[in-house]
Protein backbone atom coordinates (compact mmCIF):
# COMPACT_ATOMS: atom_id res chain seq x y z
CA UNK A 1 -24.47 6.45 44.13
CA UNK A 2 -21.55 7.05 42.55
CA UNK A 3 -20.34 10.75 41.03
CA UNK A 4 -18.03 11.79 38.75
CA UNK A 5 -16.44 14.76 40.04
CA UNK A 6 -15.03 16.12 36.77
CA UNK A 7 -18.42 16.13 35.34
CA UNK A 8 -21.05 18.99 34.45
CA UNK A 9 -23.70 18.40 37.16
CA UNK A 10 -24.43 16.60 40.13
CA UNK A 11 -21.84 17.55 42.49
CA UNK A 12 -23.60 16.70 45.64
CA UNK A 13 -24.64 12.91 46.28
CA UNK A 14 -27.30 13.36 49.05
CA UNK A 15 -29.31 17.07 49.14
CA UNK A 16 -31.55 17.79 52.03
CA UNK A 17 -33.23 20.93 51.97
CA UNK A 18 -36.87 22.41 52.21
CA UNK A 19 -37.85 20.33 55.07
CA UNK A 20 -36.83 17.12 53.73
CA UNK A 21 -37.91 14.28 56.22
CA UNK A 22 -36.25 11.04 55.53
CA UNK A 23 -35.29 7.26 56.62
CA UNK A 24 -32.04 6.65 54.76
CA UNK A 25 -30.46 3.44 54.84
CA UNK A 26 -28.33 0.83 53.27
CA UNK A 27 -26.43 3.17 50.76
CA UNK A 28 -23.28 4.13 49.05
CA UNK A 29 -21.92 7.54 48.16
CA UNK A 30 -18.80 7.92 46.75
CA UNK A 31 -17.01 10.21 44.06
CA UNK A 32 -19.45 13.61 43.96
CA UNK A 33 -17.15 16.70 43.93
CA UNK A 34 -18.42 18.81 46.25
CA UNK A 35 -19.18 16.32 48.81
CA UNK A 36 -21.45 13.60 49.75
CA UNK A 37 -24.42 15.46 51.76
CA UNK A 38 -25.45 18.22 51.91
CA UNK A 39 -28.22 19.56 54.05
CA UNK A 40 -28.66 23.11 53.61
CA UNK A 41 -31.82 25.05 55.37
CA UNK A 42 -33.41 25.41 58.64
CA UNK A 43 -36.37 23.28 58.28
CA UNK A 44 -34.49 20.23 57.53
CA UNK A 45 -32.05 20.88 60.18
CA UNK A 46 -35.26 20.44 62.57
CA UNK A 47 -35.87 17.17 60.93
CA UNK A 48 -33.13 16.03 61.54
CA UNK A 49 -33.09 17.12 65.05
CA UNK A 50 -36.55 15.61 66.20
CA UNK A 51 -35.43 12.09 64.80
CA UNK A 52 -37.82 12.62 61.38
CA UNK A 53 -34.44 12.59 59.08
CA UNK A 54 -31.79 9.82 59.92
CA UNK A 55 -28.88 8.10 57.64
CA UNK A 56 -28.05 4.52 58.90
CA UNK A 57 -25.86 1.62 57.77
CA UNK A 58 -24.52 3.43 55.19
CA UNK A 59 -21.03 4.51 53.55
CA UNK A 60 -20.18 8.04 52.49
CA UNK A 61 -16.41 6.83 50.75
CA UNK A 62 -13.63 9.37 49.53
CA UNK A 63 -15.88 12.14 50.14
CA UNK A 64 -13.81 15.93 50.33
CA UNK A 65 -16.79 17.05 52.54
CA UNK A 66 -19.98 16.80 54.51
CA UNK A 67 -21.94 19.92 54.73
CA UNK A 68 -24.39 21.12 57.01
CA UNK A 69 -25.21 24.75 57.04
């Protein structure tokens, strides 16, 4: 995925939120202005925690940020 960080819209690449359970693999992110993931509520965070949401093999390039709140 690329971004274009002087655009309108789309400033994250990756968004996890509400819950979101998730194999990621084998992917590019590069170029989104407010940073290249973002996973941003509670429930997701548990996904992520008990192995249900996982990135692998994958490039997050010239990113200002990685959020997780």
């Amino acid at each position: 995925m690329i971004g274009d960080p002087a655009g309108p819209g789309g400033d994250v690449g990756v968004l996890g939120g509400g819950g979101t359970a998730a194999t990621l693999r084998n992917f590019i992110v590069t170029r989104f202005g407010a940073g290249g993931v973002d996973i941003d509520s509670a429930a997701t965070f548990t996904q992520s925690e008990i192995g249900a949401l996982t990135i692998a093999n994958s490039i997050l390039f010239n990113e200002s940020e990685i959020f997780f709140r």
